[in-house]
Protein backbone atom coordinates (compact mmCIF):
# COMPACT_ATOMS: atom_id res chain seq x y z
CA UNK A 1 -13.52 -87.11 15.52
CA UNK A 2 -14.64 -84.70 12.81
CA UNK A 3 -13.28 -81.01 13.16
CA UNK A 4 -16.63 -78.50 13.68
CA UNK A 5 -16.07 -75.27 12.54
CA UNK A 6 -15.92 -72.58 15.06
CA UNK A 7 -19.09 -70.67 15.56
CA UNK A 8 -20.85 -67.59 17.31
CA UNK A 9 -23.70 -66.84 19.38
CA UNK A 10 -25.85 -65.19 16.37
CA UNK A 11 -25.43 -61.52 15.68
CA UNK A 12 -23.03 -61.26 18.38
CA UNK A 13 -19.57 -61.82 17.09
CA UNK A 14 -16.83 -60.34 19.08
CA UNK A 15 -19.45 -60.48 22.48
CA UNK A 16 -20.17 -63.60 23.76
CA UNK A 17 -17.17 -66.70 22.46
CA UNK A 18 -17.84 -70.30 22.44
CA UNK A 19 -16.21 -73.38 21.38
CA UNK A 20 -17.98 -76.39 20.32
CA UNK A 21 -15.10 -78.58 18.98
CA UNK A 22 -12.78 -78.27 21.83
CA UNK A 23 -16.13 -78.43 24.27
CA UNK A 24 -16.51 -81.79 22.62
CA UNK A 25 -13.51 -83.05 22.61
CA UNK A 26 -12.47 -82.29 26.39
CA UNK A 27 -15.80 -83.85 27.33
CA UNK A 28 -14.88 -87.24 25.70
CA UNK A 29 -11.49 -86.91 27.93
CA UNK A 30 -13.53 -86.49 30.96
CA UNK A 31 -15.77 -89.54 30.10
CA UNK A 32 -13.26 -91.98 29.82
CA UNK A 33 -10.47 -90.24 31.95
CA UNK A 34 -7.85 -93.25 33.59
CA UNK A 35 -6.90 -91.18 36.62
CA UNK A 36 -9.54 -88.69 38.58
CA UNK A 37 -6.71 -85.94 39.76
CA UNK A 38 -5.97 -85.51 35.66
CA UNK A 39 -9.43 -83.64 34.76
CA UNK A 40 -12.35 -83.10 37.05
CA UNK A 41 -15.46 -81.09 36.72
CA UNK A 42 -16.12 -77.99 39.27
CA UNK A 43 -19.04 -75.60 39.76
CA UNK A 44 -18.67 -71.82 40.29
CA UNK A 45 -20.92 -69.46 41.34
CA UNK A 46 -21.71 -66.07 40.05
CA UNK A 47 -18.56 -63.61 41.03
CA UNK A 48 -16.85 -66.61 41.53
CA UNK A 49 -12.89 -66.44 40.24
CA UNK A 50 -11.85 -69.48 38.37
CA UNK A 51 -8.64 -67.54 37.73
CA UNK A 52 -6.84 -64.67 39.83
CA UNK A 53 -5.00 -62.51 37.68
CA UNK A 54 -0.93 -63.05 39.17
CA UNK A 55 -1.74 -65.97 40.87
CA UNK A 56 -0.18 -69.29 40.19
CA UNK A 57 -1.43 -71.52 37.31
CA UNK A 58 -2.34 -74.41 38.92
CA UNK A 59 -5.16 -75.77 36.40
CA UNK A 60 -6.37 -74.95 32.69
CA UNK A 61 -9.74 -74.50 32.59
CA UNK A 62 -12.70 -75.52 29.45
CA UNK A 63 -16.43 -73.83 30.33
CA UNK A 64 -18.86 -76.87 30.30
CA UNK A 65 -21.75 -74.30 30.50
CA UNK A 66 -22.49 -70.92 31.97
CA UNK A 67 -21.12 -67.36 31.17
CA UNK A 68 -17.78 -65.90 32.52
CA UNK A 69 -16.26 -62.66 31.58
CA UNK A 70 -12.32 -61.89 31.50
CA UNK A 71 -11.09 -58.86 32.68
CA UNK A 72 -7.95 -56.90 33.94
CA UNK A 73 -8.06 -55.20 37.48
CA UNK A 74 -6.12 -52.25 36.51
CA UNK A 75 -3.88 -50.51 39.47
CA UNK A 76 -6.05 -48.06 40.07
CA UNK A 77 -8.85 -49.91 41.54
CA UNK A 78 -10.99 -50.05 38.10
CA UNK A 79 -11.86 -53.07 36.10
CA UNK A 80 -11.69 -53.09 31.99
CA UNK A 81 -13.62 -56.69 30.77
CA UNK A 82 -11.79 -57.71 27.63
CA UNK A 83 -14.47 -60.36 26.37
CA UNK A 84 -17.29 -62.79 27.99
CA UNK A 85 -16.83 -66.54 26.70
CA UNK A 86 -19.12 -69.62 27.33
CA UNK A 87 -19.73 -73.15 26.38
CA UNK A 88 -15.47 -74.63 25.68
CA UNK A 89 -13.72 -71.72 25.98
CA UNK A 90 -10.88 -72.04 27.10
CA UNK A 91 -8.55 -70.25 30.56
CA UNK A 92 -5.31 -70.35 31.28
CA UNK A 93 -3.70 -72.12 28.59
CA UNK A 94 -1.56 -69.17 28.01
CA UNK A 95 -0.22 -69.07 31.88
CA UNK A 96 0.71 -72.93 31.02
CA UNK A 97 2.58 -72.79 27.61
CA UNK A 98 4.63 -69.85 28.77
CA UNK A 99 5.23 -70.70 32.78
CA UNK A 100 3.76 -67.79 34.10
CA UNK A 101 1.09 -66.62 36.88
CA UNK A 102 -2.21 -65.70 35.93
CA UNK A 103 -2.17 -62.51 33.09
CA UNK A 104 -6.32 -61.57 34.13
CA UNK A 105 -9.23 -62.90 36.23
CA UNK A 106 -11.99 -65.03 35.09
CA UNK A 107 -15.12 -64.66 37.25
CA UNK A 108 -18.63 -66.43 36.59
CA UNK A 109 -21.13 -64.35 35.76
CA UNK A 110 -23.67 -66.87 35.85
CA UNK A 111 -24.17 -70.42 37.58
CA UNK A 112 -21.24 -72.24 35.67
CA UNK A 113 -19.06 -75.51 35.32
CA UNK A 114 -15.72 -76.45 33.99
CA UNK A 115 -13.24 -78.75 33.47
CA UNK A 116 -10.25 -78.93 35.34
CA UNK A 117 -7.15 -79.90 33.22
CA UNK A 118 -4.05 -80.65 35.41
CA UNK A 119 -0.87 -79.08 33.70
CA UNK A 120 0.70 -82.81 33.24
CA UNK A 121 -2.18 -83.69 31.48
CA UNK A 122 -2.43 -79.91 29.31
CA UNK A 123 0.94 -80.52 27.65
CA UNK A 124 1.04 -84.43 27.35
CA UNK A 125 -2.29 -83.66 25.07
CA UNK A 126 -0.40 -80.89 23.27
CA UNK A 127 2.26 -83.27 22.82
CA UNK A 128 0.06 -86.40 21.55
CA UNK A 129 -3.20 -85.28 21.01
CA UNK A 130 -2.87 -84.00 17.05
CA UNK A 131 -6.91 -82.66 17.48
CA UNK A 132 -6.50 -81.22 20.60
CA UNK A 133 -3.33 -79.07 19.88
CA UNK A 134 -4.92 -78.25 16.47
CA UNK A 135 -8.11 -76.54 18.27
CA UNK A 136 -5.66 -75.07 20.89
CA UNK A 137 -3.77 -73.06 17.87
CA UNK A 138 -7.39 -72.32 16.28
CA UNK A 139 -8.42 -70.84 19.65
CA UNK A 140 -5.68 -68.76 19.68
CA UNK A 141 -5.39 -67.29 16.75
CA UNK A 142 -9.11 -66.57 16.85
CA UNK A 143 -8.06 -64.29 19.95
CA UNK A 144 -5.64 -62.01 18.13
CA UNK A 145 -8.43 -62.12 15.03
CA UNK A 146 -10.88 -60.64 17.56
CA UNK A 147 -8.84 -58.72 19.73
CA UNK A 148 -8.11 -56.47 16.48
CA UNK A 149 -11.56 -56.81 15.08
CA UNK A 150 -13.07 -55.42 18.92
CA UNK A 151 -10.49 -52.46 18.30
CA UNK A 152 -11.60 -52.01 14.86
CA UNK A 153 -15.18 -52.11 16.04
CA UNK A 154 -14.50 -49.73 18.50
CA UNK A 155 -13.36 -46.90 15.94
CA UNK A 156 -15.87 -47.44 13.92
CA UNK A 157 -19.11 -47.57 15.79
CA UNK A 158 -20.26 -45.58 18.45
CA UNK A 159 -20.62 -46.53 22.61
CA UNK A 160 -24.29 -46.20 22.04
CA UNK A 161 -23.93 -49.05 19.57
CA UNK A 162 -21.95 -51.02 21.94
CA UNK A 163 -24.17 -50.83 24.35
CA UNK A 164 -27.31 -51.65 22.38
CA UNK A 165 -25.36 -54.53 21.44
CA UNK A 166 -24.69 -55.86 25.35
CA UNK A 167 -28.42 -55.48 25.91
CA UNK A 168 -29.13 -57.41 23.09
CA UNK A 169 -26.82 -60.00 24.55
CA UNK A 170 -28.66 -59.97 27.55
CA UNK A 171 -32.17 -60.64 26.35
CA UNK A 172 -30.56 -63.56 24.20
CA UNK A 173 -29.00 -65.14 26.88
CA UNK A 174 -31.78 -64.39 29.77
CA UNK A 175 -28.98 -63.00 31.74
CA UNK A 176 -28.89 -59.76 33.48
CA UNK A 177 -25.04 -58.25 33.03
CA UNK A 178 -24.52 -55.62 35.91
CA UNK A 179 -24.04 -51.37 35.60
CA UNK A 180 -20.51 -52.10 36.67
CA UNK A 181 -19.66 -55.26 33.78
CA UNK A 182 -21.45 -52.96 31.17
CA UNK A 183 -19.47 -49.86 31.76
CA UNK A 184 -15.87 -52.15 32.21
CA UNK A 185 -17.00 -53.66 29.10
CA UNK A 186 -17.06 -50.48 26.90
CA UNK A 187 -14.48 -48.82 28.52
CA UNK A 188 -16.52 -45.97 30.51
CA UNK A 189 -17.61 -44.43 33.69
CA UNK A 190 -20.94 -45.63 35.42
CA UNK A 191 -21.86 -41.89 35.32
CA UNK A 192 -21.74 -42.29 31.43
CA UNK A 193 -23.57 -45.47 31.24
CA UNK A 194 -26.65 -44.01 33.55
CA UNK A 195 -26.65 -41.41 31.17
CA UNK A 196 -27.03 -44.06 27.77
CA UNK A 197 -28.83 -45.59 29.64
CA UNK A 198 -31.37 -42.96 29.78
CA UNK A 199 -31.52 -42.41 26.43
CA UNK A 200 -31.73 -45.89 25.24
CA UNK A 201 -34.72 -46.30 27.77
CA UNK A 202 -36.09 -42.95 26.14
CA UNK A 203 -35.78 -44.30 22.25
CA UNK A 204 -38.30 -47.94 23.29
């Protein structure tokens, strides 16, 4: 099977993730899977968790189709999004290289499905599967690229940018991102997105 280059939903790097290649691949698996219990397909609704930060990793997880976002439930009650993936991302692939629980939760934000990779099955491909450990490294050094370019991004441009960029995202996807997502997402109080709001609504 050919390697296909990673790529982006257009003009919004950094926002909304996807992964063809490893979407691909994983869905040949499923097709012509010997034994059901190794990958199955589930549906989640939106606010549904497919992944509970510190719970146990029981599955790894590849989004067939729908948006999710990934985000940190901080001690004090508040919520800080780190990205919002689609179409073969990849959860909790981490939790099952190292051994550990769940490090954030992963909630649909639209109707969505995935495949369901037992761990037996996760590091036999890693093991034997030369195209699927290949797009497994890509994948995660792609996170550390964007993790600094998001910080860089954030220095640079202003939350008014930001947010005209999640809108944008919105109108391109035909999917309506809540008050509480937007303001988790850049890192701000609801009281200070009303207030963008206002004066995005005022510059149309």
């Amino acid at each position: 099977m050919a390697a296909e280059k990673r790529t982006f939903v257009p003009n919004q790097k950094m926002m909304l993730r996807v992964n063809p290649a490893l979407l691909d691949l994983v869905g040949h698996l499923y097709a012509k899977r010997s034994q059901a219990a190794d990958i199955t397909l589930k549906s989640f609704a939106p606010g549904e968790l497919l992944l509970s930060q510190g719970a146990v990793t029981t599955r790894v997880l590849v989004l067939r189709s729908g948006i999710c976002k990934c985000f940190f439930s901080e001690e004090n009650g508040k919520d800080y999004i780190l990205e919002f993936m689609s179409e073969g991302e990849i959860f909790g692939e981490i939790e099952a290289i190292r051994g550990s629980d769940c490090l954030c939760n992963v909630a649909a934000v639209t109707d969505t499905t995935a495949y369901q990779l037992s761990l037996p099955m996760f590091h036999t491909l890693l093991r034997e599967n030369n195209s699927f450990s290949k797009l497994i490294l890509e994948e995660l050094a792609e996170r550390l690229v964007n993790t600094s370019s998001r910080a860089s991004f954030q220095q640079l441009y202003t939350i008014q940018h930001g947010l005209a960029r999640l809108l944008d995202l919105q109108k391109r996807q035909n999917v309506k991102l809540t008050k509480e997502d937007m303001a988790a997402y850049l890192g701000i109080t609801l009281r200070s997105l009303n207030r963008l709001l206002r004066v995005e609504e005022g510059n149309i």
